[in-house]
N, C-alpha and C. Protein backbone atom coordinates (compact mmCIF):
# COMPACT_ATOMS: atom_id res chain seq x y z
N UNK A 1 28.53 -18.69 41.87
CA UNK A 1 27.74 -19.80 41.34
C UNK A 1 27.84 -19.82 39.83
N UNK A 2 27.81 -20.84 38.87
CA UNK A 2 27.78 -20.90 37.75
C UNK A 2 26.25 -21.07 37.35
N UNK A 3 25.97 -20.42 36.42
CA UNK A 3 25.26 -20.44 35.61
C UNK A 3 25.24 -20.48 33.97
N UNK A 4 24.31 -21.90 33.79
CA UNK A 4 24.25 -22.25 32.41
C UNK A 4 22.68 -21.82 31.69
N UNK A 5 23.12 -21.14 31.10
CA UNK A 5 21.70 -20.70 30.03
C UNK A 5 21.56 -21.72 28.94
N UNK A 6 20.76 -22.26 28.81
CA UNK A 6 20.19 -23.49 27.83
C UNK A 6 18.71 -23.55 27.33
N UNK A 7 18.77 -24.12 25.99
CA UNK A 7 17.34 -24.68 25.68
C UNK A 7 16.84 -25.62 25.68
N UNK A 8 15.60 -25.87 25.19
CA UNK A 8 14.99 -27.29 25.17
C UNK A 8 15.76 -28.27 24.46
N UNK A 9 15.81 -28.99 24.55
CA UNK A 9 16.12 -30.58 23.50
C UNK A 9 17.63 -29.85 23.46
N UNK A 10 18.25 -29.56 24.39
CA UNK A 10 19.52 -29.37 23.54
C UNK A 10 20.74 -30.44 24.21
N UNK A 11 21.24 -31.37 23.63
CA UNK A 11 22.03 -31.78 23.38
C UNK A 11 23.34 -31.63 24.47
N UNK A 12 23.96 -30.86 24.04
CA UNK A 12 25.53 -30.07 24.39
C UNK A 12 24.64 -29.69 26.33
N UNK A 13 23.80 -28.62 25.85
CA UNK A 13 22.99 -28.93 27.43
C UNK A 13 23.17 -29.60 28.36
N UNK A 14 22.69 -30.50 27.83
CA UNK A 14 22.84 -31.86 28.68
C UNK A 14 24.00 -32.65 29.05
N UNK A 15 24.27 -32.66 28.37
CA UNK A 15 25.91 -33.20 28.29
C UNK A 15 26.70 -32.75 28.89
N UNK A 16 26.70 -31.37 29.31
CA UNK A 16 27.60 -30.16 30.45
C UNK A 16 26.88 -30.42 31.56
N UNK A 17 25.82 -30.40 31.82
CA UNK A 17 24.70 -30.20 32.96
C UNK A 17 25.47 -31.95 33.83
N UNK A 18 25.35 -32.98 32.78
CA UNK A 18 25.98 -34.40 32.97
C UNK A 18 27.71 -34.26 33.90
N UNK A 19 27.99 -33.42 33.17
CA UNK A 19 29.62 -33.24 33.62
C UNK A 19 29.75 -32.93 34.92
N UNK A 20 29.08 -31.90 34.95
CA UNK A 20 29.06 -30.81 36.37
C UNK A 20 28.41 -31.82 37.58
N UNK A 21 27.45 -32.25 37.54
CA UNK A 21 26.60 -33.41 38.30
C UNK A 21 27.28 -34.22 38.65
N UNK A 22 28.15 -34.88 37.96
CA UNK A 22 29.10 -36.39 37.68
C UNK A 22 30.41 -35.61 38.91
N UNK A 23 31.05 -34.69 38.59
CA UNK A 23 31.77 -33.47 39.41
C UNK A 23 31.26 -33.03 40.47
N UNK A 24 30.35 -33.39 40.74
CA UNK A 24 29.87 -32.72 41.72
C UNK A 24 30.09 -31.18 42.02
N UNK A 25 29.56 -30.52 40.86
CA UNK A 25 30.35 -29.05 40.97
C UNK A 25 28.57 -28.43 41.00
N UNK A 26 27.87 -27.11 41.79
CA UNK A 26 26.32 -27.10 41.79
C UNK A 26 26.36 -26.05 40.80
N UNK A 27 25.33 -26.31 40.06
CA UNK A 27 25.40 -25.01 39.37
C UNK A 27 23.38 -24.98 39.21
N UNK A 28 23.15 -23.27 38.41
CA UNK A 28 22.03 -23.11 38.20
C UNK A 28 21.54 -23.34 36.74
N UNK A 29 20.50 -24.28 36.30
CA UNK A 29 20.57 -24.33 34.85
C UNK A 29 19.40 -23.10 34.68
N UNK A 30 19.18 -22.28 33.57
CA UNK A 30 18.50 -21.73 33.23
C UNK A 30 17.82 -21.76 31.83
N UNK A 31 16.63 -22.29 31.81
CA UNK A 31 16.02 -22.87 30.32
C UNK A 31 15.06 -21.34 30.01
N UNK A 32 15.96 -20.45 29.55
CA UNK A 32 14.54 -19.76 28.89
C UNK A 32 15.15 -18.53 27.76
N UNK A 33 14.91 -19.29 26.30
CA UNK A 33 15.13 -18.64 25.53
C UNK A 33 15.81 -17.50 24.48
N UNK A 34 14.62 -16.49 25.51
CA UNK A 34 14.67 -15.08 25.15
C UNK A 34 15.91 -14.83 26.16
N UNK A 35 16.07 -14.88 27.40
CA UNK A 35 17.45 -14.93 27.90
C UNK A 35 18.63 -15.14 27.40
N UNK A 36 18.85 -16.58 27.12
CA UNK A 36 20.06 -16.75 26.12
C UNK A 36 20.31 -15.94 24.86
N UNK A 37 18.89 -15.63 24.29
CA UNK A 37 19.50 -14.89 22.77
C UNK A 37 19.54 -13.42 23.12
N UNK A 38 19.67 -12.82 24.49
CA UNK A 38 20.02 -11.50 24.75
C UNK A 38 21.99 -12.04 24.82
N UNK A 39 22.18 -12.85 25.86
CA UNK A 39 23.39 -12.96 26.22
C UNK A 39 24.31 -13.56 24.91
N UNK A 40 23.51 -14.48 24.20
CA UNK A 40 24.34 -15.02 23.11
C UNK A 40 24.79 -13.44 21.70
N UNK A 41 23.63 -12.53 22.02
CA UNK A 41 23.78 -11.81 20.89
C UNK A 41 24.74 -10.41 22.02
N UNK A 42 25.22 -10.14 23.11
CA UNK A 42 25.86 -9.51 23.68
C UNK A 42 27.11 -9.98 23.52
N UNK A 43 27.40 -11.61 23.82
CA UNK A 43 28.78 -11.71 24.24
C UNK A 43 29.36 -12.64 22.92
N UNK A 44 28.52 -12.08 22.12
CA UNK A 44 29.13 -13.12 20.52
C UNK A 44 29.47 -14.39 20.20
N UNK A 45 28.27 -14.80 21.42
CA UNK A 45 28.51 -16.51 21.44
C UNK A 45 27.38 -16.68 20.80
N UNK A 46 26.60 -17.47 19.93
CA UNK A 46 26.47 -18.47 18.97
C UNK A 46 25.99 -19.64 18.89
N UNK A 47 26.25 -20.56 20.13
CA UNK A 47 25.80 -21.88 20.28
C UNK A 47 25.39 -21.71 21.90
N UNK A 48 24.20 -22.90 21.98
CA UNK A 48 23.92 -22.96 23.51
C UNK A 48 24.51 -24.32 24.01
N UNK A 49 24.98 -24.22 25.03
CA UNK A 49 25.34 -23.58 26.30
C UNK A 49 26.02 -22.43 26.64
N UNK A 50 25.23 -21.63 26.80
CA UNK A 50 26.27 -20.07 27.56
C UNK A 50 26.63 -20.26 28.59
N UNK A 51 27.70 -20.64 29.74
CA UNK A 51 27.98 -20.47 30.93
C UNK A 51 28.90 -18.97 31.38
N UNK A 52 27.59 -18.44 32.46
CA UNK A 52 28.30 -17.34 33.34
C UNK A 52 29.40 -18.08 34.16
N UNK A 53 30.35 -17.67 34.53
CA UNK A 53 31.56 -18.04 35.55
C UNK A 53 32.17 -17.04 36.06
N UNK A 54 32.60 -16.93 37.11
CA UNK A 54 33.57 -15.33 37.93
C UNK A 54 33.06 -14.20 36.52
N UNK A 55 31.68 -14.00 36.55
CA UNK A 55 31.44 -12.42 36.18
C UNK A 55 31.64 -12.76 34.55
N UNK A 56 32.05 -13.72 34.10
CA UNK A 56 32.56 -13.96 32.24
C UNK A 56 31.82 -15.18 31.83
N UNK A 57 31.26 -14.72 30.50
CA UNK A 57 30.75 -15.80 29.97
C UNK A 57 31.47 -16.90 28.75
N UNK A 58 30.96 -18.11 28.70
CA UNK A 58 31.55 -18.75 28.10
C UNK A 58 31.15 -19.76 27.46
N UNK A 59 31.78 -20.43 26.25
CA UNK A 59 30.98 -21.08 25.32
C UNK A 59 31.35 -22.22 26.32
N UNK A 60 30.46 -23.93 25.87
CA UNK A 60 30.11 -25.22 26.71
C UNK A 60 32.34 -25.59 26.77
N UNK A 61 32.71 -25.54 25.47
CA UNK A 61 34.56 -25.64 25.65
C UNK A 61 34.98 -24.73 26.49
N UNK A 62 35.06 -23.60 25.77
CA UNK A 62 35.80 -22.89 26.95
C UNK A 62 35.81 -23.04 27.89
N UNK A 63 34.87 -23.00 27.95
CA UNK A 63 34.30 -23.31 30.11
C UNK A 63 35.02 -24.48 30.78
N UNK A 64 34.71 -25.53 29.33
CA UNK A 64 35.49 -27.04 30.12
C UNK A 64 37.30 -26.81 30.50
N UNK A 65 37.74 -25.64 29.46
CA UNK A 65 39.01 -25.16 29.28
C UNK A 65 39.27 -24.75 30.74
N UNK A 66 38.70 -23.83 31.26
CA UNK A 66 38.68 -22.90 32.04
C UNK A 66 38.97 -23.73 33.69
N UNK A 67 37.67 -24.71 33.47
CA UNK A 67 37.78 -25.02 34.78
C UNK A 67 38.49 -26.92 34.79
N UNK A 68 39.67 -26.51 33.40
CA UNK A 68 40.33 -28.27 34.05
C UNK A 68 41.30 -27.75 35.54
């Protein structure tokens, strides 16, 4: 399952969450914070959307990279 870690009002968020939906691809969104800034400050990502995928995380591009 994919999972997207996100915050409030965010933008890029939404806009991936839009993609995946539109794709019909299911994923889990996860809005909470302190979560993301464990994973963002582990995997040296920086901006939110973090997406987990097969066990690796990934910034909102990469990800789009990953799964054309």
């Amino acid at each position: 399952m994919i999972k997207i870690y996100g915050k409030e009002n965010c933008t890029q968020c939404g806009e991936l969450k839009s993609k995946l939906n539109n794709s019909g691809i299911k994923f889990e969104y996860i809005e909470d914070i302190k979560e993301l800034r464990i994973i963002a400050s582990r995997e040296k990502i920086m901006s939110a959307p973090i997406v987990e995928y097969n066990g690796k995380f990934f910034t909102m591009d990469s990800f789009l990279e990953e799964v054309k």
